[in-house]
Protein backbone atom coordinates (compact mmCIF):
# COMPACT_ATOMS: atom_id res chain seq x y z
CA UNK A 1 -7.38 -59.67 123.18
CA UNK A 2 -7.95 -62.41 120.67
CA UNK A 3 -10.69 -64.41 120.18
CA UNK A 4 -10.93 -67.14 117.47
CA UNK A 5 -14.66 -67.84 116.45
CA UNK A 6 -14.48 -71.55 114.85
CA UNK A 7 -18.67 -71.28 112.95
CA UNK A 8 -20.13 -72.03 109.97
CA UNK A 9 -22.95 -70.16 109.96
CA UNK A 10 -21.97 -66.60 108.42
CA UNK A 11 -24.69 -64.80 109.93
CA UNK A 12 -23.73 -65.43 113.44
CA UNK A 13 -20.35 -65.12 112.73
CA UNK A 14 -21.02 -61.88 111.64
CA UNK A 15 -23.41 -61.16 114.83
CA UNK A 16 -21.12 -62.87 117.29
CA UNK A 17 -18.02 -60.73 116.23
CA UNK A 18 -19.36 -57.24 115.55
CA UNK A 19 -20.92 -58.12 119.95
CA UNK A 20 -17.47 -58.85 121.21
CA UNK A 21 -16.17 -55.80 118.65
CA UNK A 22 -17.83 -53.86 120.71
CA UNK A 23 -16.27 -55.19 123.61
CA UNK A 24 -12.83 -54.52 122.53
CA UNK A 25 -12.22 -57.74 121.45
CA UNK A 26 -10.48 -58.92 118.28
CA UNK A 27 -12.00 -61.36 116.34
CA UNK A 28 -10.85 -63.84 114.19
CA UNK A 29 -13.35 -65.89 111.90
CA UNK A 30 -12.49 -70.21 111.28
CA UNK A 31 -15.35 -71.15 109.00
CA UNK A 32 -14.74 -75.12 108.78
CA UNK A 33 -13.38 -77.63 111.31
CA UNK A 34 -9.96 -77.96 109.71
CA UNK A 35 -9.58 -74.70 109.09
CA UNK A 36 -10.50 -73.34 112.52
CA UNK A 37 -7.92 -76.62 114.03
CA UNK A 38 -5.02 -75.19 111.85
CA UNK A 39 -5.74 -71.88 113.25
CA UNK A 40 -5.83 -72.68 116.92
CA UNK A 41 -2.22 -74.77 116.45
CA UNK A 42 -0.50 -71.46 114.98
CA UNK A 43 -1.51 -68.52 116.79
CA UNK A 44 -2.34 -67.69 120.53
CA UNK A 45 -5.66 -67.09 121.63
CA UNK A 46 -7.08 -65.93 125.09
CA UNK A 47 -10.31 -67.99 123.76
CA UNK A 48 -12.02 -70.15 121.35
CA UNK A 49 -15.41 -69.96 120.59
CA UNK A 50 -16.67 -73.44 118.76
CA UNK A 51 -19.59 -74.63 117.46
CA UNK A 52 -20.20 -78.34 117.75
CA UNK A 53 -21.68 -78.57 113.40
CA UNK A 54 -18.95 -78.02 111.58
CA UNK A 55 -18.17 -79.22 108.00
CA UNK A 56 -14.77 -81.32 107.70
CA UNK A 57 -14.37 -81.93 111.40
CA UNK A 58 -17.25 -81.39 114.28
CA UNK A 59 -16.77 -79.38 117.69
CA UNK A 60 -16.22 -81.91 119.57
CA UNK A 61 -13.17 -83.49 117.55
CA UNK A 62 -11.80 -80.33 117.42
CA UNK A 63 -11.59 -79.55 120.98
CA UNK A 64 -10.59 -83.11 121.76
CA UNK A 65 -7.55 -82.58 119.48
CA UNK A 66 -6.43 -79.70 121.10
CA UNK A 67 -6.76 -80.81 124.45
CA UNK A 68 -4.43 -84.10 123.05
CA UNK A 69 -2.16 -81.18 121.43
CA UNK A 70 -1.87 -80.17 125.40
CA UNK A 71 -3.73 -76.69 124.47
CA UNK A 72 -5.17 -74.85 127.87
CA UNK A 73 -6.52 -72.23 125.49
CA UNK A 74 -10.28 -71.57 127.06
CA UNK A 75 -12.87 -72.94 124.67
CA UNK A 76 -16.57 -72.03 124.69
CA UNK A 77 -19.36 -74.28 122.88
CA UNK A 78 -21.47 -72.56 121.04
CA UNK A 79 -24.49 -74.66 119.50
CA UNK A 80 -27.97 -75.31 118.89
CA UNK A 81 -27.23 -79.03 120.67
CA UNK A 82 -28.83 -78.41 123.87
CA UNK A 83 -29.81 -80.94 125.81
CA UNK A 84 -27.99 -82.26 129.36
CA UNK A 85 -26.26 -85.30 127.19
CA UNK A 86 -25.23 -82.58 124.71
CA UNK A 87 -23.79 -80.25 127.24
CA UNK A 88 -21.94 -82.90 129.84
CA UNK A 89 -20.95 -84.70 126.33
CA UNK A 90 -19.10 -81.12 125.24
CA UNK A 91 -17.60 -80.19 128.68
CA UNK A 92 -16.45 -83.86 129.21
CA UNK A 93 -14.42 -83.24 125.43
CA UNK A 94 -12.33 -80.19 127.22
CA UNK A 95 -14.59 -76.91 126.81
CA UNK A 96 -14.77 -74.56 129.79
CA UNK A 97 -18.19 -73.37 129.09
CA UNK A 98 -21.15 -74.07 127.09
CA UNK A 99 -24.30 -71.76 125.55
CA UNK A 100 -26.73 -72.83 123.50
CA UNK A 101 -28.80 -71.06 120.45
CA UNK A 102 -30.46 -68.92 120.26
CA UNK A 103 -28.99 -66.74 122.61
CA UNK A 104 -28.41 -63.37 123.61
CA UNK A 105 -25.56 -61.24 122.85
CA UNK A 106 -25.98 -60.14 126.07
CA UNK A 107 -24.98 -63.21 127.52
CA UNK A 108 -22.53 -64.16 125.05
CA UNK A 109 -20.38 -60.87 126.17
CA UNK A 110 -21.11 -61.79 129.87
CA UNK A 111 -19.72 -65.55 129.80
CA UNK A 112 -16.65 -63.97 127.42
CA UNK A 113 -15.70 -61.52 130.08
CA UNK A 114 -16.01 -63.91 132.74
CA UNK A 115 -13.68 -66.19 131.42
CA UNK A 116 -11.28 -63.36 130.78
CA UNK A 117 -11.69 -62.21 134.40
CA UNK A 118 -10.53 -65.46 135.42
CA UNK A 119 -7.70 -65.85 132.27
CA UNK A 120 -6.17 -62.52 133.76
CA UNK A 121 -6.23 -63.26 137.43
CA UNK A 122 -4.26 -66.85 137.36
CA UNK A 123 -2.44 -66.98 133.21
CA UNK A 124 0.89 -65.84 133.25
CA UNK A 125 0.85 -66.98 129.49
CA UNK A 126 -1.08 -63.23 129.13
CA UNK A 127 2.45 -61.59 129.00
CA UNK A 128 5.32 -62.05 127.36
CA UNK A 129 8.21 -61.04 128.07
CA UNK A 130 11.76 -61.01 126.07
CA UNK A 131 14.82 -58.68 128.16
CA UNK A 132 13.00 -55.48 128.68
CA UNK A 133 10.61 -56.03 126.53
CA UNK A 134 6.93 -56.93 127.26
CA UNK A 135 4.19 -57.71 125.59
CA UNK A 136 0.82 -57.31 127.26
CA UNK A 137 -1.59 -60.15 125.55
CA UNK A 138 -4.75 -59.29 127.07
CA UNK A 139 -4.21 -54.96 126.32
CA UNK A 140 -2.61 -55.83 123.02
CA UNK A 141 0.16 -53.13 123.96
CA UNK A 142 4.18 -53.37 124.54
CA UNK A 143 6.44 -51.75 126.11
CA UNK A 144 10.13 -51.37 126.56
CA UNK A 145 12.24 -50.61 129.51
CA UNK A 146 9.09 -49.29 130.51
CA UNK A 147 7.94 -46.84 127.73
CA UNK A 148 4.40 -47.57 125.57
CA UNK A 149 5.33 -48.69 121.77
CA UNK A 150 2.15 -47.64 119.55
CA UNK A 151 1.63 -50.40 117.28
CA UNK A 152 -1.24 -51.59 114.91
CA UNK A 153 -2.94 -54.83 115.40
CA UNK A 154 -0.71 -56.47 112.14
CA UNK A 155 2.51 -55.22 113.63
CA UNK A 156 1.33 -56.63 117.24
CA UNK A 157 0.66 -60.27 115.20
CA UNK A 158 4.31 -59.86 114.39
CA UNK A 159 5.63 -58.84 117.19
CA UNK A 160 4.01 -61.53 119.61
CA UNK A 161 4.81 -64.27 116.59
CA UNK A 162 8.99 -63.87 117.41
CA UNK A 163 8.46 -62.90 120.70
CA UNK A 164 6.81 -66.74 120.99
CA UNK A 165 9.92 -67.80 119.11
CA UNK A 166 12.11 -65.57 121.18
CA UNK A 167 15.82 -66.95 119.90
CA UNK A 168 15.03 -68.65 116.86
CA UNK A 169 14.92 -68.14 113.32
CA UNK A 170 12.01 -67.32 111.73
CA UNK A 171 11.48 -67.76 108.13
CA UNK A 172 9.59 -65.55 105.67
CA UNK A 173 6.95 -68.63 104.81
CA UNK A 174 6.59 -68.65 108.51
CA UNK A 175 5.52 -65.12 109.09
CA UNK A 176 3.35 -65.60 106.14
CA UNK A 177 0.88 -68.38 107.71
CA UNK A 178 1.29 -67.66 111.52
CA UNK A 179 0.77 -63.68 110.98
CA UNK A 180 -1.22 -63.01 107.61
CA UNK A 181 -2.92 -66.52 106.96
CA UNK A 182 -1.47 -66.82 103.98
CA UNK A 183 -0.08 -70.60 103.15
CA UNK A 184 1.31 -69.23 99.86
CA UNK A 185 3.65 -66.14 99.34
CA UNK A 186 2.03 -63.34 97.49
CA UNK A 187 5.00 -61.93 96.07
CA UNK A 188 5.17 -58.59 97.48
CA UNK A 189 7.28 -56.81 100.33
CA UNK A 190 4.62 -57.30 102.62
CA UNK A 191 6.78 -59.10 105.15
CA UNK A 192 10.03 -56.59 104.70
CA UNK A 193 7.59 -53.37 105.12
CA UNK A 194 6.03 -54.34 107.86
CA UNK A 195 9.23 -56.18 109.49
CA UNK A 196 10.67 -52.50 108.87
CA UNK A 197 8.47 -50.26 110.11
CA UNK A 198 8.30 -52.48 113.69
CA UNK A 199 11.99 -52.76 113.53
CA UNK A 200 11.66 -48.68 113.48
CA UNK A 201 9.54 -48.72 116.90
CA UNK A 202 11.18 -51.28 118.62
CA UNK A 203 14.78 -50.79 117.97
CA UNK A 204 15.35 -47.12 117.45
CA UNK A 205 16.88 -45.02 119.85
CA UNK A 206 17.79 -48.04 122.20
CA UNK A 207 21.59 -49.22 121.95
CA UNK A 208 20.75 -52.90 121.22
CA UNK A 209 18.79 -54.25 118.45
CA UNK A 210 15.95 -56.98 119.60
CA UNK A 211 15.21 -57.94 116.02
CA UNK A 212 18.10 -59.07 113.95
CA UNK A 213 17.88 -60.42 110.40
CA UNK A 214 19.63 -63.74 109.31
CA UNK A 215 20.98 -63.66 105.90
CA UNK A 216 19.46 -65.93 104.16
CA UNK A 217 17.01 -67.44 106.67
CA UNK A 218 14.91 -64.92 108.27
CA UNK A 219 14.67 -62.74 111.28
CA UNK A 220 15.27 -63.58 114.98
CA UNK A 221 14.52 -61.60 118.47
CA UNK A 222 16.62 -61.62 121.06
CA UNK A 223 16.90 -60.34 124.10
CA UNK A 224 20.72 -59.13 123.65
């Protein structure tokens, strides 16, 4: 499951994420407002974590945006603004929950799970599903027609980026933001090796190829 951590402090980034680590969480790292916004609006996240000090754009903003975007994503405040004003003022912006610093890891992983407990009992948006295959948001696994595909995290990113766009063509500079970050291309095969070897997991031995390439354009999943 992924988990983007929006902070600007690099020591509790580093704390925060090596707790949930632990967990079996994946954790991505948004060190500015901006950067952290631009993140939220290309990939899919079971949660946000957000602090409400940010440079370029503060917590609050952020979450407000994203609520205006029409985001459900689960957000959770995490701050050293703690008093009542502070804490009705962040849940009144759109967060789900609210902890203040310092706190203890211990916590932190309780209020996480807690909000995945609930995520996985009432999100169908924790699945995805394109003919017969499925991809299971929460496990970060897939199957097809029922069988397991082994895939590492990278080639999950991929796979869940055109199974979101399930039908439509997806270009090379596309892959390159949404899956590696990367607003610039870096000139290598980076896209094509990967796009290969999932190609090799998804597609081989079944009759009908999911992942087609469009000369010229890009690539493109379909169910048949």
């Amino acid at each position: 499951m992924d988990i983007l951590l929006i902070e600007d402090d690099t020591e509790t980034a580093l704390y925060v994420t090596e707790g949930l680590q632990k967990q079996g969480y994946v954790v991505h790292w948004s060190p500015t407002g901006p950067d952290g916004l631009h993140t939220a609006r290309h990939r899919t996240f079971a949660l946000l974590i957000v602090d409400r000090m940010l440079p370029g754009m503060d917590g609050l903003t952020l979450v407000r945006t994203l609520r205006e975007d029409g985001s459900d994503t689960p957000i959770l405040f995490l701050t050293t603004m703690s008093g009542i004003s502070d804490r009705v003022e962040g849940l009144r912006s759109g967060a789900d929950d609210y902890l203040t610093k310092p706190f203890a890891l211990v916590e932190l992983q309780a209020r996480v799970a807690a909000i995945v407990r609930r995520l996985g009992s009432v999100s169908p948006s924790l699945q995805l599903r394109v003919g017969q295959l499925e991809l299971d948001l929460v496990a970060r696994h897939a199957t097809r027609e029922g069988k397991r595909i082994d895939l590492q995290p990278q080639e999950f990113k991929l796979l869940e980026f055109l199974a979101q766009n399930a039908g439509r063509i997806v270009t090379r500079a596309m892959l390159l933001e949404s899956v590696w970050n990367l607003e610039f291309d870096p000139g290598t095969n980076i896209v094509e090796s990967h796009m290969s070897r999932l190609r090799a997991k998804i597609d081989r031995g079944y009759p009908a190829e999911l992942i087609r390439t469009v000369r010229g354009a890009g690539y493109m999943l379909c169910a048949h």
